[in-house]
C-alpha atoms as a PDB file:
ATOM      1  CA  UNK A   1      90.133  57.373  99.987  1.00  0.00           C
ATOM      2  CA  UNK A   2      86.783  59.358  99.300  1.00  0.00           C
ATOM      3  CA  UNK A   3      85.161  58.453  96.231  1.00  0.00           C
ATOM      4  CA  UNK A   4      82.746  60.482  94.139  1.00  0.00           C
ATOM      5  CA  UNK A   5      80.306  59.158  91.835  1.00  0.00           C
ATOM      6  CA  UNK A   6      79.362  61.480  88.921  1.00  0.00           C
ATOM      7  CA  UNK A   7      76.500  60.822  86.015  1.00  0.00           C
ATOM      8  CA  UNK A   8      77.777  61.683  82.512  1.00  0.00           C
ATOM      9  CA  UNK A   9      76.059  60.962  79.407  1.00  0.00           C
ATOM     10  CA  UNK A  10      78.549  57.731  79.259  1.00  0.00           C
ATOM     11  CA  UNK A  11      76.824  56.285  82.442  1.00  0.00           C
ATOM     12  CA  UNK A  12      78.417  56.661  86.016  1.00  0.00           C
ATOM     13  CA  UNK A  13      82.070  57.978  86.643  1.00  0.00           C
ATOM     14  CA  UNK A  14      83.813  56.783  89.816  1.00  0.00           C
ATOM     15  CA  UNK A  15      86.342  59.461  90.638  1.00  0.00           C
ATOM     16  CA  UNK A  16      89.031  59.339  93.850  1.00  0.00           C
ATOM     17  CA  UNK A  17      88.524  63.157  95.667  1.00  0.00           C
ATOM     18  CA  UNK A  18      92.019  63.086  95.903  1.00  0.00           C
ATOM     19  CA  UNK A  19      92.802  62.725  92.192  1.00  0.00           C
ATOM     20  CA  UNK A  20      90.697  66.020  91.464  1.00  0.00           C
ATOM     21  CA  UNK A  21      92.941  69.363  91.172  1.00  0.00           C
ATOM     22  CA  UNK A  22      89.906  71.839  90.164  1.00  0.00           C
ATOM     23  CA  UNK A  23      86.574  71.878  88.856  1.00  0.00           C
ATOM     24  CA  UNK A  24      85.620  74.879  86.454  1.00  0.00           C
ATOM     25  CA  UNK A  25      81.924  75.564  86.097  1.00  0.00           C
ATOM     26  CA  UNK A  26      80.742  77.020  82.248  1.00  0.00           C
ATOM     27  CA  UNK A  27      76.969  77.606  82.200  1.00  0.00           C
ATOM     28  CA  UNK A  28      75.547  74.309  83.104  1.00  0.00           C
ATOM     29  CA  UNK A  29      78.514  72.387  82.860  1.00  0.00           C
ATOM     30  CA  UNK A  30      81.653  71.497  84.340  1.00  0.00           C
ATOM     31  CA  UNK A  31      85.383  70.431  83.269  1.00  0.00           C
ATOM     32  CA  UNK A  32      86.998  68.463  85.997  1.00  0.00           C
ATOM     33  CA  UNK A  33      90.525  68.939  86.110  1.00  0.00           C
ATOM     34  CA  UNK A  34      92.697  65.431  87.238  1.00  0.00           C
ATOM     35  CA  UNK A  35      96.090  65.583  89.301  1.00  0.00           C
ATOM     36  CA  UNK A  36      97.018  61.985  86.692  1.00  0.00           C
ATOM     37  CA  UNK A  37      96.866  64.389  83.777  1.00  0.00           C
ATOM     38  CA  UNK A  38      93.998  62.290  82.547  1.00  0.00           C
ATOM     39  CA  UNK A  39      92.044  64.415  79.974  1.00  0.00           C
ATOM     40  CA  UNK A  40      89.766  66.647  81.782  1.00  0.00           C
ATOM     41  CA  UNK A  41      85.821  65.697  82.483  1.00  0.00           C
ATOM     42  CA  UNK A  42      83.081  67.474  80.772  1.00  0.00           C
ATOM     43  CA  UNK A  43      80.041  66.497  82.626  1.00  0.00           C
ATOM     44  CA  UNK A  44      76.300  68.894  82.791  1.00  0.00           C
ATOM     45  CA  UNK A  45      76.274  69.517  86.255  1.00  0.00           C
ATOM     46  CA  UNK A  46      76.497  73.174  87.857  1.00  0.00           C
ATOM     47  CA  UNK A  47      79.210  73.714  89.917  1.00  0.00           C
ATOM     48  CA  UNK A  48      76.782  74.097  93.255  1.00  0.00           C
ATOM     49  CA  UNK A  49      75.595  70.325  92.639  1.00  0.00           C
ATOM     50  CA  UNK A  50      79.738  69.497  93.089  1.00  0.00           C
ATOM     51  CA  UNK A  51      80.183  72.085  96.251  1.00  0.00           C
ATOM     52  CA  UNK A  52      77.055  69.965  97.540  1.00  0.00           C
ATOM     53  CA  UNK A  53      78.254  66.335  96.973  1.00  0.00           C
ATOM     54  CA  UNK A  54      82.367  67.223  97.690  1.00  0.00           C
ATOM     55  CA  UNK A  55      83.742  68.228 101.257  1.00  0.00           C
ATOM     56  CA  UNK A  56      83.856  71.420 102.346  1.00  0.00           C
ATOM     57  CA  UNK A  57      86.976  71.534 104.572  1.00  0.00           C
ATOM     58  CA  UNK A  58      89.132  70.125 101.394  1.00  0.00           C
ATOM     59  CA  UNK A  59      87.177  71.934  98.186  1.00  0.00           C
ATOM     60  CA  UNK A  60      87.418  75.349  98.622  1.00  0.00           C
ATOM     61  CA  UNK A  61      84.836  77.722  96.325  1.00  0.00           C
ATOM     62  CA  UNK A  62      87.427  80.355  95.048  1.00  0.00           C
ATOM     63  CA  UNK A  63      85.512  82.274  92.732  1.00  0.00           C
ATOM     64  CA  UNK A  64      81.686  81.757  91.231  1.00  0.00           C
ATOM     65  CA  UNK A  65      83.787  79.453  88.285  1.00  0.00           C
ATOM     66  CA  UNK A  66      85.744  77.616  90.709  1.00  0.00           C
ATOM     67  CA  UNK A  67      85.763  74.634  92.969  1.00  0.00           C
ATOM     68  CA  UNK A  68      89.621  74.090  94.452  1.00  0.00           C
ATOM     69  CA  UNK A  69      90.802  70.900  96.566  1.00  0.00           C
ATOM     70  CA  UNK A  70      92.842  72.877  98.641  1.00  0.00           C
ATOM     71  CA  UNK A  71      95.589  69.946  98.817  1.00  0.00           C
ATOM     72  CA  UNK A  72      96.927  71.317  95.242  1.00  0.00           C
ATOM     73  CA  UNK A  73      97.437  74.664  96.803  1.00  0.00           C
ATOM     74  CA  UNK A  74     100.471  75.947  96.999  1.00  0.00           C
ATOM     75  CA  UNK A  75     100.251  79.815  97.817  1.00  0.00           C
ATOM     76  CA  UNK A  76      97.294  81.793  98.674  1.00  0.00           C
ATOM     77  CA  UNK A  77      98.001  85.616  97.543  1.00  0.00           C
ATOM     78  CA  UNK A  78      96.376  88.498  98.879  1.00  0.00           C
ATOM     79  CA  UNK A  79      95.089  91.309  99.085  1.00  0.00           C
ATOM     80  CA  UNK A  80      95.867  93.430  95.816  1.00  0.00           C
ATOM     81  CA  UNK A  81      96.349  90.524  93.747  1.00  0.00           C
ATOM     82  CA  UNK A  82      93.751  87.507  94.931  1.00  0.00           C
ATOM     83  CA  UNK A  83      94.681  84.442  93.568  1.00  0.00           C
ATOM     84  CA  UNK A  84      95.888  80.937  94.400  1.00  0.00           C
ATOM     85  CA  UNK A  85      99.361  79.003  92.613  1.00  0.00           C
ATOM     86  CA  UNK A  86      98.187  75.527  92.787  1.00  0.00           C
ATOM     87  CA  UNK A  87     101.441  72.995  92.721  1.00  0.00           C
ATOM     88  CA  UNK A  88     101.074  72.271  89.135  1.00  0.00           C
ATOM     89  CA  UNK A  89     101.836  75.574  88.055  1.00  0.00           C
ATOM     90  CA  UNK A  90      98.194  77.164  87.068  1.00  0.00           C
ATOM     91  CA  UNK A  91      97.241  80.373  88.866  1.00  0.00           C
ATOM     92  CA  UNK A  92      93.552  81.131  89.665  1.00  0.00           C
ATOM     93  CA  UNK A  93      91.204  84.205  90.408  1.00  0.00           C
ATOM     94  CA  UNK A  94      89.953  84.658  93.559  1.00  0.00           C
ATOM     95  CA  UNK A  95      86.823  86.712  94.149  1.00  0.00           C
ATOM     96  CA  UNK A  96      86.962  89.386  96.790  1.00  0.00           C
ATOM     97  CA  UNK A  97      84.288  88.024  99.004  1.00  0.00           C
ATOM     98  CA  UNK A  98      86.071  84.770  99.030  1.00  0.00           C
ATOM     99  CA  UNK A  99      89.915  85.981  99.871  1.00  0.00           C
ATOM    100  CA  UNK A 100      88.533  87.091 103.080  1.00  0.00           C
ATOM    101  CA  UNK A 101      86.789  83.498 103.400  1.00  0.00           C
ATOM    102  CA  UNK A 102      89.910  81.660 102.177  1.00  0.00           C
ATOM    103  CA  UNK A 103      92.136  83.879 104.631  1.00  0.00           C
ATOM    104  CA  UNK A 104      90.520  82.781 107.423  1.00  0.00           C
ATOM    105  CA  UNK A 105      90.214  78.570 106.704  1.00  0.00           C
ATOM    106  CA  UNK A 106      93.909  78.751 104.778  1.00  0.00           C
END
C-alpha cells in the first residue's frame, strides 16, 4: 500500500494511492476524486506537483486536466472518439497527443 501525503490548508492529508480514482486540475488547484465515495479533495496544488509525487506506471496524464490511476480503467477508446470509461461509470477526454501515449503503455 503506497501512501501519499498531501498539505491542505487543514494540515497534512494521508491518502492510500490505491483509494484515488482521478485527480482534476482547475487553475492552481486540484479536486481529488476517492474510489470510497468520500467527498472529493480540494487542495492548491497544480496537477504537475501530483504527476511528480504519484507513480508513473499507475497514474496516467490523460489530458492537461487530468491525472488517471489506470487501475479504475475500464476501456481505453480510440481514435475518433479519445476517451477512457473508468469502472465507476464517468467517461473522460483524452488529448490527442496522449491517446497515442496511452495506446502504447495500455
Amino acid at each position: 500500500m503506497e501512501t501519499i501525503i498531501i498539505p491542505t490548508n487543514k494540515g497534512l492529508q494521508f491518502c492510500n494511492t490505491n483509494n484515488i480514482i482521478r485527480i482534476q486540475g482547475m487553475s492552481n488547484y486540484c479536486k481529488i476524486f476517492f474510489a470510497d465515495n468520500s467527498h472529493p479533495l480540494t487542495v492548491a496544488k497544480v496537477l504537475h506537483w501530483f504527476e511528480e509525487h504519484l507513480p508513473a506506471s499507475v497514474f496516467w496524464r490523460t489530458h492537461k486536466t487530468h491525472l488517471v490511476n489506470s487501475r479504475y480503467v475500464k476501456q481505453l477508446h480510440t481514435p475518433q472518439k479519445r476517451y477512457l470509461l473508468l469502472f465507476n461509470g464517468e467517461m473522460l477526454a483524452v488529448s490527442r497527443r496522449r491517446a497515442t501515449l496511452l495506446k502504447k503503455i495500455a
